[in-house]
PDB file of N, CA and C in Angstrom:
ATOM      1  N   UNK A   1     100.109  98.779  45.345  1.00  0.00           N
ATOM      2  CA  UNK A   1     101.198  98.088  46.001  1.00  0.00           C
ATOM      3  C   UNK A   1     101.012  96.591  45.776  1.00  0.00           C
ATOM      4  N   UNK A   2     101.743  95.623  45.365  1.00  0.00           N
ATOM      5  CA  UNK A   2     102.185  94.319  45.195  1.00  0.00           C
ATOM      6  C   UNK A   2     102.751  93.833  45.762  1.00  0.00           C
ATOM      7  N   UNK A   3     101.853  92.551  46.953  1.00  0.00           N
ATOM      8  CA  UNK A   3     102.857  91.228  47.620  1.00  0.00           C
ATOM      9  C   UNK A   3     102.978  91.122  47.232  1.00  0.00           C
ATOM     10  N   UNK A   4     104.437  90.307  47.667  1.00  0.00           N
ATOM     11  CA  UNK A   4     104.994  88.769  47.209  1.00  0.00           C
ATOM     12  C   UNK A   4     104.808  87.892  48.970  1.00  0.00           C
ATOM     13  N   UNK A   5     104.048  86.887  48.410  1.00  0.00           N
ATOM     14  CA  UNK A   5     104.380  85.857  49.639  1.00  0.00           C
ATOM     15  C   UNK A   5     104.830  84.816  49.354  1.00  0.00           C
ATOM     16  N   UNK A   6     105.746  83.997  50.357  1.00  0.00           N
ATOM     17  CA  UNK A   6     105.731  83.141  50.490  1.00  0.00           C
ATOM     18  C   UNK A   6     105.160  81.966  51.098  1.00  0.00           C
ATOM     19  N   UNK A   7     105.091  80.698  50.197  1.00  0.00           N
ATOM     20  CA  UNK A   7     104.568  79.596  51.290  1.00  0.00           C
ATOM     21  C   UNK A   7     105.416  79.338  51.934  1.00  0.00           C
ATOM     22  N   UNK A   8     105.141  79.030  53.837  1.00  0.00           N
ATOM     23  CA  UNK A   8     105.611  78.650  54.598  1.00  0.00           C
ATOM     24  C   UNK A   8     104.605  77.027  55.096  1.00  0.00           C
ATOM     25  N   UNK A   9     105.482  76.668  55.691  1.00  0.00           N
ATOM     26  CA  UNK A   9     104.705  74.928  55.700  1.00  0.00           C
ATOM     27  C   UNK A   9     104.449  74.459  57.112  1.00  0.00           C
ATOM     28  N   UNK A  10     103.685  73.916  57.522  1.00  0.00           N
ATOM     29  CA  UNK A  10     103.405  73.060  58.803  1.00  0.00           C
ATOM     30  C   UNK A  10     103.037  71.648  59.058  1.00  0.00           C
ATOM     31  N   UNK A  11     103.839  70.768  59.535  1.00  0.00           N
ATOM     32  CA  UNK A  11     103.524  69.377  59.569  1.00  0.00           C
ATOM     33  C   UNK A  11     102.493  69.420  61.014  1.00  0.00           C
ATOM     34  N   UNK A  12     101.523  68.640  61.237  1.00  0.00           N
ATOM     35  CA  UNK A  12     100.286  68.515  61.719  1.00  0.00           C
ATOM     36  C   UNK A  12     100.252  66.648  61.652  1.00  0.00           C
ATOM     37  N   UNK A  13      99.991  66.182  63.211  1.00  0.00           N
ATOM     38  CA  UNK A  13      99.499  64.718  63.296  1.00  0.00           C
ATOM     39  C   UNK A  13      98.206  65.124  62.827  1.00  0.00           C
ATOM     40  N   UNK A  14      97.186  64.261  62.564  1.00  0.00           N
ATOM     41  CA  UNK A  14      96.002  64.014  62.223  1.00  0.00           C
ATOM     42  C   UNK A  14      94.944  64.742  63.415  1.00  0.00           C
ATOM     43  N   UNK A  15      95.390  64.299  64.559  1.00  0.00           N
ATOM     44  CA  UNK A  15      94.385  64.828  65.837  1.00  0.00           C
ATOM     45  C   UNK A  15      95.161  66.492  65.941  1.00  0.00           C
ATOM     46  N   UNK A  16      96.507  66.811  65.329  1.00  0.00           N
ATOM     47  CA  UNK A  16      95.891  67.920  65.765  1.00  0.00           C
ATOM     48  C   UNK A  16      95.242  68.841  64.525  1.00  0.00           C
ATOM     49  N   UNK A  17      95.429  68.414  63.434  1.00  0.00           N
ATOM     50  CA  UNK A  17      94.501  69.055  62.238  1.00  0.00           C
ATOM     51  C   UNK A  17      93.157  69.024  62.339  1.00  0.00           C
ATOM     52  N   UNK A  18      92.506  67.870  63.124  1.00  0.00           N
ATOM     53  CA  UNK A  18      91.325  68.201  63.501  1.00  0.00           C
ATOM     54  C   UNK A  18      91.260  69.014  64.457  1.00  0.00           C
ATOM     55  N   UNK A  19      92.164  68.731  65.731  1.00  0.00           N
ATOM     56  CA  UNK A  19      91.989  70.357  66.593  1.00  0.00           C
ATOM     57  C   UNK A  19      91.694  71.161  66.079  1.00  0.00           C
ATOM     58  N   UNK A  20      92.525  71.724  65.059  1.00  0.00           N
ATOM     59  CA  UNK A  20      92.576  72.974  64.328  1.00  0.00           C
ATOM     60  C   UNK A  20      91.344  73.083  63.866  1.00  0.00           C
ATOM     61  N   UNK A  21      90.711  72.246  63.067  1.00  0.00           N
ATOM     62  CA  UNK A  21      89.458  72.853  61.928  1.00  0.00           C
ATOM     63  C   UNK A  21      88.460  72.936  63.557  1.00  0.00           C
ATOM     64  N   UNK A  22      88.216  71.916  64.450  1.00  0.00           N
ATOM     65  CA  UNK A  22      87.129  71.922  65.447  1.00  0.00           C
ATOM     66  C   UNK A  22      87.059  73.460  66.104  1.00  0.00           C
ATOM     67  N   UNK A  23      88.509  73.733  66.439  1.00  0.00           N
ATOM     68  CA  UNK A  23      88.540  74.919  67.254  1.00  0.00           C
ATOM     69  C   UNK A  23      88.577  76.155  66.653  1.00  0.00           C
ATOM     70  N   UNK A  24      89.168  76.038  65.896  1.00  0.00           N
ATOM     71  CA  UNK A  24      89.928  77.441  64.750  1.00  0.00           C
ATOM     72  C   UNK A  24      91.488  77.984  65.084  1.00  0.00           C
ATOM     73  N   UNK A  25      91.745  77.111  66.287  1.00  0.00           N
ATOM     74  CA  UNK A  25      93.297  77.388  66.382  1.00  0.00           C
ATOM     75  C   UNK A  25      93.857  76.541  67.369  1.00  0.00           C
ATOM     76  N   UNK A  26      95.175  76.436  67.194  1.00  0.00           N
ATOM     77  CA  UNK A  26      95.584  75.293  67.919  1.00  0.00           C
ATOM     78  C   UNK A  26      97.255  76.222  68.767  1.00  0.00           C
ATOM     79  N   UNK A  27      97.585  75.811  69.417  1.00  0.00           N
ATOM     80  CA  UNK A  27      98.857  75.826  70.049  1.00  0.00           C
ATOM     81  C   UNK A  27     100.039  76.052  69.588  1.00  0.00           C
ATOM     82  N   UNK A  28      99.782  74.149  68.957  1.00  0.00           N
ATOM     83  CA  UNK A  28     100.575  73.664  68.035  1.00  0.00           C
ATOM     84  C   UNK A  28     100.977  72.554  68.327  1.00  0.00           C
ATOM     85  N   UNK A  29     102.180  72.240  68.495  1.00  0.00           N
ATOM     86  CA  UNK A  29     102.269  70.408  68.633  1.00  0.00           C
ATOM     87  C   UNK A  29     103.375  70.599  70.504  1.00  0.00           C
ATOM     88  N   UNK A  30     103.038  69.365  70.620  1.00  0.00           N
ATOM     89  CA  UNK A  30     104.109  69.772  71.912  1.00  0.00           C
ATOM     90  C   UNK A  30     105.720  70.329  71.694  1.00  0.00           C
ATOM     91  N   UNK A  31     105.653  70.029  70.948  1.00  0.00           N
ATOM     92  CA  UNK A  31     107.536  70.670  70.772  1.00  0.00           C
ATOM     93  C   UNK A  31     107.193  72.429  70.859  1.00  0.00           C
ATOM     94  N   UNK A  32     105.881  72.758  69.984  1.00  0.00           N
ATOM     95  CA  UNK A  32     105.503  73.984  69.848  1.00  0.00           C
ATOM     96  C   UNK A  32     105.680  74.729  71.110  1.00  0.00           C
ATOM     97  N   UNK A  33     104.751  73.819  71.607  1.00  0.00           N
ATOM     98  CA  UNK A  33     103.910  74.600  73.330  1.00  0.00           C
ATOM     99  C   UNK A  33     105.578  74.250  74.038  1.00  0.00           C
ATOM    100  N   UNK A  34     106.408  74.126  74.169  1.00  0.00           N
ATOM    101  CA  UNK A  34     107.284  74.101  74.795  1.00  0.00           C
ATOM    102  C   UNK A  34     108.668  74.880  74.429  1.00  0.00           C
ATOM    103  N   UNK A  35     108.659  74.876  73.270  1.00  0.00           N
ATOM    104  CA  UNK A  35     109.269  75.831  72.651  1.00  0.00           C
ATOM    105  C   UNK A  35     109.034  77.685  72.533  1.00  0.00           C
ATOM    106  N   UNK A  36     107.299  77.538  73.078  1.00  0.00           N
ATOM    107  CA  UNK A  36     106.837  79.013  73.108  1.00  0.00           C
ATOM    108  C   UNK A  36     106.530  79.624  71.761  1.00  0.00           C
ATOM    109  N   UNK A  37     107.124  78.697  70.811  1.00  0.00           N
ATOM    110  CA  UNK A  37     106.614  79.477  69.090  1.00  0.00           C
ATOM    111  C   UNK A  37     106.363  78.251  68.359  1.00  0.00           C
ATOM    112  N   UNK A  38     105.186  78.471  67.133  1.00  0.00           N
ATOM    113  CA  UNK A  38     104.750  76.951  66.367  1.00  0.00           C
ATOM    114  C   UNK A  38     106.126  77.083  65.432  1.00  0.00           C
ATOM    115  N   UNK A  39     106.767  76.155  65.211  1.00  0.00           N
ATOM    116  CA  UNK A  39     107.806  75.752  63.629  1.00  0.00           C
ATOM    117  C   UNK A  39     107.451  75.923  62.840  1.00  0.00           C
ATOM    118  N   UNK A  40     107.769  76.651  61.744  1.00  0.00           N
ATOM    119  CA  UNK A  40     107.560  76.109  60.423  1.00  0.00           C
ATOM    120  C   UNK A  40     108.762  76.074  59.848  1.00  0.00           C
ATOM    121  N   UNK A  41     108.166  75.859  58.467  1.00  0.00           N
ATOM    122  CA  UNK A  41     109.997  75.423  57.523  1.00  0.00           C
ATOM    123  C   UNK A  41     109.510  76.173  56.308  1.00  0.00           C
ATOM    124  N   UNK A  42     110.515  76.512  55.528  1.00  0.00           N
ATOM    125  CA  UNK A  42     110.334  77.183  54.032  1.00  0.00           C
ATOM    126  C   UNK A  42     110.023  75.590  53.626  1.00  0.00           C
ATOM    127  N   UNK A  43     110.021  75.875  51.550  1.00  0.00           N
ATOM    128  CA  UNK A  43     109.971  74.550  50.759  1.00  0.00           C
ATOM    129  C   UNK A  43     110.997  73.955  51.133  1.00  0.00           C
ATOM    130  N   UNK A  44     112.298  74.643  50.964  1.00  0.00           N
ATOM    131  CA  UNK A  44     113.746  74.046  50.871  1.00  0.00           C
ATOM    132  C   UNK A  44     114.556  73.382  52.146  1.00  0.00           C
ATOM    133  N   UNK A  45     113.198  73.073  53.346  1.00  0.00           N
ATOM    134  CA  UNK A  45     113.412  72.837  54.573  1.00  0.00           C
ATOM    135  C   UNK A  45     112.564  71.854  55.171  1.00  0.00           C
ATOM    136  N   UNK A  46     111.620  71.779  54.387  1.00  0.00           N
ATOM    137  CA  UNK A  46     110.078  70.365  55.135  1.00  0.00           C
ATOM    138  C   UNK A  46     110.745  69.579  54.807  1.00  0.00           C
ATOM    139  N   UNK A  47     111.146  68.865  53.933  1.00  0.00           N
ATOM    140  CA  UNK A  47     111.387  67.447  53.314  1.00  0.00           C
ATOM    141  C   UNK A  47     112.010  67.005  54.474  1.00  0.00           C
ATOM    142  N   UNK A  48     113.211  67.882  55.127  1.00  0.00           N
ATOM    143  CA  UNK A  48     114.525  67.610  56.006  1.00  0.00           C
ATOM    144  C   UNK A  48     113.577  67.408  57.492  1.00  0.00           C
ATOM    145  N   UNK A  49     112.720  68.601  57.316  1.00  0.00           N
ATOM    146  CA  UNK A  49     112.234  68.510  58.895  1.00  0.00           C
ATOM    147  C   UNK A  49     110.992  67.415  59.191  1.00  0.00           C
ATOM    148  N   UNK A  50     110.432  66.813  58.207  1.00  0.00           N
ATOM    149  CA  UNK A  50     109.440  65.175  57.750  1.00  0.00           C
ATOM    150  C   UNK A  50     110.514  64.488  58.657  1.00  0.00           C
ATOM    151  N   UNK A  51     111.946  64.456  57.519  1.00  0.00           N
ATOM    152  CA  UNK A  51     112.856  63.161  57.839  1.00  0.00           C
ATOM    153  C   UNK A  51     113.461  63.355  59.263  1.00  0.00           C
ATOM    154  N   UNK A  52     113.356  64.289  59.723  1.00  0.00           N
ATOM    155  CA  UNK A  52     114.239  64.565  61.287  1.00  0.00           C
ATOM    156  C   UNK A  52     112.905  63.671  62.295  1.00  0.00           C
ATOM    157  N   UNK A  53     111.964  65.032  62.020  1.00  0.00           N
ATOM    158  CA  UNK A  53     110.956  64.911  63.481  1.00  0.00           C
ATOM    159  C   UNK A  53     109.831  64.191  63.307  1.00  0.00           C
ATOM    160  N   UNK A  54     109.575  63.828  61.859  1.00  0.00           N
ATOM    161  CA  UNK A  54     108.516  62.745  61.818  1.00  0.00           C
ATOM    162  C   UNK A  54     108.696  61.501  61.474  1.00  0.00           C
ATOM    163  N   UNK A  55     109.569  60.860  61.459  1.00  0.00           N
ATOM    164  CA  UNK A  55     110.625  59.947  60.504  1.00  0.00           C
ATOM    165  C   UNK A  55     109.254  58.344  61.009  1.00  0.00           C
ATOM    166  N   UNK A  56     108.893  58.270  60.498  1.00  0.00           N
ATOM    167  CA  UNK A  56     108.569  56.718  60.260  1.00  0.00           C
ATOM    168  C   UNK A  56     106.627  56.868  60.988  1.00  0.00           C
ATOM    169  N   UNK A  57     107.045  58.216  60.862  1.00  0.00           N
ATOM    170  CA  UNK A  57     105.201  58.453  61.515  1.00  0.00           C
ATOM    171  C   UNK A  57     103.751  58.742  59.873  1.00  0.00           C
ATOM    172  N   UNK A  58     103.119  57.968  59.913  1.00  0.00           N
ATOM    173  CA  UNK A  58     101.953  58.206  59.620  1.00  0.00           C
ATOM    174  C   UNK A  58     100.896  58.916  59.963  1.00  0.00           C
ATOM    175  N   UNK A  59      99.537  59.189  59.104  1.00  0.00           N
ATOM    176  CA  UNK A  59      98.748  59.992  59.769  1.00  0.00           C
ATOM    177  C   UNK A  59      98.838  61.304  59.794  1.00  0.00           C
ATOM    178  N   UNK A  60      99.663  61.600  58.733  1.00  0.00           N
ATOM    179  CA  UNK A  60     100.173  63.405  59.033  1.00  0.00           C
ATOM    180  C   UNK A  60      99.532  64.428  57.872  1.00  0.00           C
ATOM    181  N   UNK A  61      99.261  65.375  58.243  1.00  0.00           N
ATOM    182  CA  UNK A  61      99.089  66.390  56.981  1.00  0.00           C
ATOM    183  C   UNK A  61      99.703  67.378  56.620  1.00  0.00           C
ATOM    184  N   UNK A  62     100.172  67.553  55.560  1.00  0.00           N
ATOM    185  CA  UNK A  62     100.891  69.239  55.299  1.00  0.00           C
ATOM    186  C   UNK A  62      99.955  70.878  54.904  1.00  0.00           C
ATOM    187  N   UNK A  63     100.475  71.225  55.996  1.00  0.00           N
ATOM    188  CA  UNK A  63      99.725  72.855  55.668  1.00  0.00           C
ATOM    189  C   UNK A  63     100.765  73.487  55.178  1.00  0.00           C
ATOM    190  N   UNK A  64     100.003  74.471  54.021  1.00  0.00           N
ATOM    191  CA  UNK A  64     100.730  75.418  53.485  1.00  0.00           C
ATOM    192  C   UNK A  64      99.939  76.787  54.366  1.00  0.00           C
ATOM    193  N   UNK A  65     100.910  77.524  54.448  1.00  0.00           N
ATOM    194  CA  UNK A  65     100.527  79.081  54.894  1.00  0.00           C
ATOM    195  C   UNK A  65     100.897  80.295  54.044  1.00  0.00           C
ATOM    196  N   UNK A  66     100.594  81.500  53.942  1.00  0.00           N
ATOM    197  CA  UNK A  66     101.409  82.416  52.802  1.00  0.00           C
ATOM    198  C   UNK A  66     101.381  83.244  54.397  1.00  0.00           C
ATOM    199  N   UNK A  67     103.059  83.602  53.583  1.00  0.00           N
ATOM    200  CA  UNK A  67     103.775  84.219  55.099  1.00  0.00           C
ATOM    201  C   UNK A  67     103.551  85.782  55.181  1.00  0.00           C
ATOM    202  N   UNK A  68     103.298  86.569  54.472  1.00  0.00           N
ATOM    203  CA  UNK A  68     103.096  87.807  54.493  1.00  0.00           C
ATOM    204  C   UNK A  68     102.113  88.247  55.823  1.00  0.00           C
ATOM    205  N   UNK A  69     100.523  87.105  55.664  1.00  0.00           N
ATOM    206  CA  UNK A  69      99.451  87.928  56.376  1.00  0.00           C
ATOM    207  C   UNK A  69      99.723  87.090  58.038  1.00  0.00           C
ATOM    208  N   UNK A  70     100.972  86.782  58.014  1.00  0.00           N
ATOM    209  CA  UNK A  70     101.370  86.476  59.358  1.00  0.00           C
ATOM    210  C   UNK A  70     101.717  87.286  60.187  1.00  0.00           C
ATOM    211  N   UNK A  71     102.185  88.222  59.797  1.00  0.00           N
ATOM    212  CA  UNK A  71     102.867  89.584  59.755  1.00  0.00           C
ATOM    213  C   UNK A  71     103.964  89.881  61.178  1.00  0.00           C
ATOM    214  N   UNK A  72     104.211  90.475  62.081  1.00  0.00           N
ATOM    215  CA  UNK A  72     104.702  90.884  62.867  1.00  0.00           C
ATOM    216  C   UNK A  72     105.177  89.342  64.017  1.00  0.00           C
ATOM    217  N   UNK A  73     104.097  88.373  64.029  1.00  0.00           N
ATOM    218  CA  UNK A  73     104.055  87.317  64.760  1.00  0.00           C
ATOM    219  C   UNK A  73     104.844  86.071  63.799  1.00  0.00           C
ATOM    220  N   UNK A  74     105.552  86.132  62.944  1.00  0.00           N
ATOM    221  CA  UNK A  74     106.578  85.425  62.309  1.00  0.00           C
ATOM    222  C   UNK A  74     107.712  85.661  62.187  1.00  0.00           C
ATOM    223  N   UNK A  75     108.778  85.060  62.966  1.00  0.00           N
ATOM    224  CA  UNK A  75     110.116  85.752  62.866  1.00  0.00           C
ATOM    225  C   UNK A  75     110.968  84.687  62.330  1.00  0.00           C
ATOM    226  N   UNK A  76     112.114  85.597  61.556  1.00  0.00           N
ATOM    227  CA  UNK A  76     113.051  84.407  61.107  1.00  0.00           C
ATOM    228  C   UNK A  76     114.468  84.011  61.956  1.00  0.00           C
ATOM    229  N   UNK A  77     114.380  83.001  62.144  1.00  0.00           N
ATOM    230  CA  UNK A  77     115.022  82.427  63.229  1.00  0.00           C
ATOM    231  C   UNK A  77     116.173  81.705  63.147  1.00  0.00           C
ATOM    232  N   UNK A  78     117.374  81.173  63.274  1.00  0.00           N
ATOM    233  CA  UNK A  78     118.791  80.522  63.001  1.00  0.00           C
ATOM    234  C   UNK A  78     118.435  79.129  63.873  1.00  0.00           C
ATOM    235  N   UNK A  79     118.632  78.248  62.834  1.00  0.00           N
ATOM    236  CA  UNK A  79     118.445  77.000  64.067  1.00  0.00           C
ATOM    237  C   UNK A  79     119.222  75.617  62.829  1.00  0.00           C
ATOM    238  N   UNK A  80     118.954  74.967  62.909  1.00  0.00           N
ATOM    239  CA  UNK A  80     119.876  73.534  61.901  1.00  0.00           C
ATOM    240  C   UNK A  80     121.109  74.463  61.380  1.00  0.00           C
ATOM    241  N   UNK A  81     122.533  74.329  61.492  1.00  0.00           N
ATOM    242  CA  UNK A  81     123.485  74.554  60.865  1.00  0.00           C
ATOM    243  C   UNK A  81     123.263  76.294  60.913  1.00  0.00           C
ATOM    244  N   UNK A  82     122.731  77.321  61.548  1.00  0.00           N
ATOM    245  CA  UNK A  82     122.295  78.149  61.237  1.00  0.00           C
ATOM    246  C   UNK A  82     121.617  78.940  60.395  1.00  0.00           C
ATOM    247  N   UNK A  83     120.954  77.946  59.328  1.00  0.00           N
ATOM    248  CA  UNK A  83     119.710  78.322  58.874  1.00  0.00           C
ATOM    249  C   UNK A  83     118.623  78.908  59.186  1.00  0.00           C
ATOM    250  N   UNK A  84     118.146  80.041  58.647  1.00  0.00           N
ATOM    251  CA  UNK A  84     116.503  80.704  59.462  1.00  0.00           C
ATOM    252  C   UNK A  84     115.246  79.937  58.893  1.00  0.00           C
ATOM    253  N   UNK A  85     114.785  79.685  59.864  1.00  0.00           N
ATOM    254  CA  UNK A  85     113.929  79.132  59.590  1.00  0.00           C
ATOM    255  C   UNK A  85     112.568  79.885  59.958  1.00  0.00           C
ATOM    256  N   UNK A  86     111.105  79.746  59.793  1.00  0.00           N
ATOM    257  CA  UNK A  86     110.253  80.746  60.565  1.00  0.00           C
ATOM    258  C   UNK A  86     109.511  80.128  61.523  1.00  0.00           C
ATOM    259  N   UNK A  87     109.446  81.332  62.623  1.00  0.00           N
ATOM    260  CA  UNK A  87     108.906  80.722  63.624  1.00  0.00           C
ATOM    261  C   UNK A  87     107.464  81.364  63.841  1.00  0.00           C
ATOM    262  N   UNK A  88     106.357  81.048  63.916  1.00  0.00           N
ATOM    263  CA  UNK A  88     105.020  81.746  64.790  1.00  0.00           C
ATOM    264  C   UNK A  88     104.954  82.173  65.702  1.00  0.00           C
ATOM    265  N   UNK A  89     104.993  83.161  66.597  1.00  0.00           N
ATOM    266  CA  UNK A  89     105.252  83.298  67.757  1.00  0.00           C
ATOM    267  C   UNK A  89     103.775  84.159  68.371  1.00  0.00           C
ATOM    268  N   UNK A  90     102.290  82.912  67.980  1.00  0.00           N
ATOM    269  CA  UNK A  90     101.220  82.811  68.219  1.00  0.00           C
ATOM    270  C   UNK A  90     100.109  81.725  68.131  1.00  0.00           C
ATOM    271  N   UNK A  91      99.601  81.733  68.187  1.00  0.00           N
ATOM    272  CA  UNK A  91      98.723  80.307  68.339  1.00  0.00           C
ATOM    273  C   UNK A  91      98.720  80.300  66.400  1.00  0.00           C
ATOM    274  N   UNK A  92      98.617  79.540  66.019  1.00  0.00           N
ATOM    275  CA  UNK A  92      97.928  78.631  64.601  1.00  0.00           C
ATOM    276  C   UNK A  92      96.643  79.148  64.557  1.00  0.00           C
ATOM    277  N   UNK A  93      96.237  79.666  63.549  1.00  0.00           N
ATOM    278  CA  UNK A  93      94.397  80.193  63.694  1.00  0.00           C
ATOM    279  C   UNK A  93      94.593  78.944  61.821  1.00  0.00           C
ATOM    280  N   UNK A  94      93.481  78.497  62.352  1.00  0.00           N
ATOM    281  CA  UNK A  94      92.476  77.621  60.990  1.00  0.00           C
ATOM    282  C   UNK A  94      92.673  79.064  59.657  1.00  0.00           C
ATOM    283  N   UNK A  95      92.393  80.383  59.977  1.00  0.00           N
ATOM    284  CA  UNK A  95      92.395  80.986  58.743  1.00  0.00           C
ATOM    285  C   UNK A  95      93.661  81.867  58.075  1.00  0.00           C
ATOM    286  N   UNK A  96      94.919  81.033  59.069  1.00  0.00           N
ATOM    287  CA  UNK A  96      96.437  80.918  58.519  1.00  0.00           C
ATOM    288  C   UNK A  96      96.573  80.228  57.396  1.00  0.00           C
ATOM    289  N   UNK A  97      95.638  78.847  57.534  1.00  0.00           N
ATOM    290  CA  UNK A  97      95.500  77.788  56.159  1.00  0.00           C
ATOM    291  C   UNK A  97      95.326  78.074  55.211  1.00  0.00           C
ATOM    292  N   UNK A  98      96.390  78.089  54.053  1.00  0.00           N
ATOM    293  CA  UNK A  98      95.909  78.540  52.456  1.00  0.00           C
ATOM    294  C   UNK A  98      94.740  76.895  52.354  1.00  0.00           C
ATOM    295  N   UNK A  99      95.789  75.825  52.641  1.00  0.00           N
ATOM    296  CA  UNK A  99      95.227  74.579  52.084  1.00  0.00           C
ATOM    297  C   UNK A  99      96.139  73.204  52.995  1.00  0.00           C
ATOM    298  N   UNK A 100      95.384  72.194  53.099  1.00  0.00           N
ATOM    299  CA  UNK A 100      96.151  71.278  53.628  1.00  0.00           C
ATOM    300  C   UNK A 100      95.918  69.850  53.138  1.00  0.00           C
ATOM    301  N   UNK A 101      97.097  69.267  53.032  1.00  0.00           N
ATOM    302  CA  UNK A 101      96.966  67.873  52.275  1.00  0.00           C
ATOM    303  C   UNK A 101      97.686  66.697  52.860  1.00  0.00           C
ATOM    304  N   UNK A 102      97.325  65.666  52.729  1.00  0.00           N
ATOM    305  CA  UNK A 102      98.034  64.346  53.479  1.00  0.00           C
ATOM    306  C   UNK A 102      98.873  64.316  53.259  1.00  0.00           C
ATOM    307  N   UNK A 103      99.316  63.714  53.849  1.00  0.00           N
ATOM    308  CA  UNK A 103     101.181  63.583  53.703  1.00  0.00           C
ATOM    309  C   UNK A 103     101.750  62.241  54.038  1.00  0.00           C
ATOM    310  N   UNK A 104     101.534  61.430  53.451  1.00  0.00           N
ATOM    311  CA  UNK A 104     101.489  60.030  53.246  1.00  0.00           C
ATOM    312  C   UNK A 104     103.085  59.188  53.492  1.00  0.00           C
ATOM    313  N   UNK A 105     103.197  58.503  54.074  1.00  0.00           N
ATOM    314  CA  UNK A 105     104.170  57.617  54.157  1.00  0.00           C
ATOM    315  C   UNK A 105     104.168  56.231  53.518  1.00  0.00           C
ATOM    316  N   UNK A 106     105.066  56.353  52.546  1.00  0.00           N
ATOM    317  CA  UNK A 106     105.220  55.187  51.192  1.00  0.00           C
ATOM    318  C   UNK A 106     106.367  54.660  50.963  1.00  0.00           C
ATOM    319  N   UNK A 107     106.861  53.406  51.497  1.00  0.00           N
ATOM    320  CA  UNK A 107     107.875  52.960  51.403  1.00  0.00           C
ATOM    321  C   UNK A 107     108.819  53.518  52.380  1.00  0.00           C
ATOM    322  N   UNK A 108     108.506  54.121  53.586  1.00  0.00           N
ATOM    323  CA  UNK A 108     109.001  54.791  54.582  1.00  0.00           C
ATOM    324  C   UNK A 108     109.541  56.541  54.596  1.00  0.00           C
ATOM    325  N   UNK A 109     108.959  56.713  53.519  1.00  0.00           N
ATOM    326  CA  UNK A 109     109.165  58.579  53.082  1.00  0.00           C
ATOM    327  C   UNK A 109     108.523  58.602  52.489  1.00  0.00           C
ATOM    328  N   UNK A 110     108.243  59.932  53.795  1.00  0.00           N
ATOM    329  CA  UNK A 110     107.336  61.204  53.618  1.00  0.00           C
ATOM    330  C   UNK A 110     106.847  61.501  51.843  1.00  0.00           C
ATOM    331  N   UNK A 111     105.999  61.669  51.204  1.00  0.00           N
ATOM    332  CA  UNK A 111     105.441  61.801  50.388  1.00  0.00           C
ATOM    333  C   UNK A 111     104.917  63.331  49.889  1.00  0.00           C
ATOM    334  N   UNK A 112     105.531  64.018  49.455  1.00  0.00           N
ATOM    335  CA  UNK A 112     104.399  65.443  49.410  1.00  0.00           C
ATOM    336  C   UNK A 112     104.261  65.517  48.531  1.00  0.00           C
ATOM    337  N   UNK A 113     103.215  66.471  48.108  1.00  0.00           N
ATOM    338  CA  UNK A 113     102.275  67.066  47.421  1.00  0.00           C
ATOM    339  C   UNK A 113     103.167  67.486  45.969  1.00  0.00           C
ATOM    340  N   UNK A 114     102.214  67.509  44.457  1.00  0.00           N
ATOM    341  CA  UNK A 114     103.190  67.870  43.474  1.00  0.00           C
ATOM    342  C   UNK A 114     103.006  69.323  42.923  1.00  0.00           C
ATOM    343  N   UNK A 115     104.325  69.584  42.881  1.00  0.00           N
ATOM    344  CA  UNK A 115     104.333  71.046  42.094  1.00  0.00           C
ATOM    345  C   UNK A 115     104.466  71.981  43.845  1.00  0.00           C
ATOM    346  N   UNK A 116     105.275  71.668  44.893  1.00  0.00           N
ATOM    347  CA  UNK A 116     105.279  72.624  45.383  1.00  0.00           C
ATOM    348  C   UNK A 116     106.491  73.134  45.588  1.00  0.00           C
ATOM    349  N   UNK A 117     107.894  72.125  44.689  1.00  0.00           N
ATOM    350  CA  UNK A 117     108.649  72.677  44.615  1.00  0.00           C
ATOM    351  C   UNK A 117     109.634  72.136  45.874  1.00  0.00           C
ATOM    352  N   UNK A 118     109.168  71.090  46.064  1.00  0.00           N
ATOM    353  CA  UNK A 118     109.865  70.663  47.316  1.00  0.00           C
ATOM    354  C   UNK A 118     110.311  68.555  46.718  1.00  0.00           C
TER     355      UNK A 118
END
């Protein structure tokens, strides 16, 4: 039998990416913990959700996740214009992380990573 996964993405301030590696799992960010599920965005959706909810913030990192071994606790959800987007609907565990990289603010936008298609 043959996955296919997808990367799904997570923007992370700096303190809480260290949460994450210190603890092995995190909440998520306050919008998370209040919302009851962590955010994420497909590729075709971070760039937008940088420029919405992080807009002029530094200090940030991007996690990639592969959505398959999320399994049952990821649902796809209708939210901007009714777009699905995915939601976690569990804490963040450190070994969700394929990989995570800075995410730099240069000239006032968000900066990501190359070749992910975003």
């Amino acid at each position: 039998m043959h996955f296919t996964f997808m990367t799904v993405f997570k923007i992370l301030q700096a303190h809480e990416w260290a949460t994450l590696r210190a603890e092995g799992r995190i909440e998520g960010a306050p919008i998370d913990v209040t919302d009851g599920y962590v955010h994420l965005s497909t590729a075709g959706q971070v760039a937008e959700t940088a420029a919405r909810h992080f807009a002029g913030q530094d200090d940030l990192f991007l996690l990639g996740l592969d959505d398959a071994p999320l399994g049952d606790a990821l649902k796809w959800e209708p939210s901007r214009g009714g777009a699905l987007f995915p939601h976690l609907y569990r804490e963040l565990r450190l070994s969700d992380v394929q990989w995570a990289q800075p995410l730099p603010l240069i000239d006032g936008v968000h900066r990501f990573p190359a070749g992910l298609g975003i």
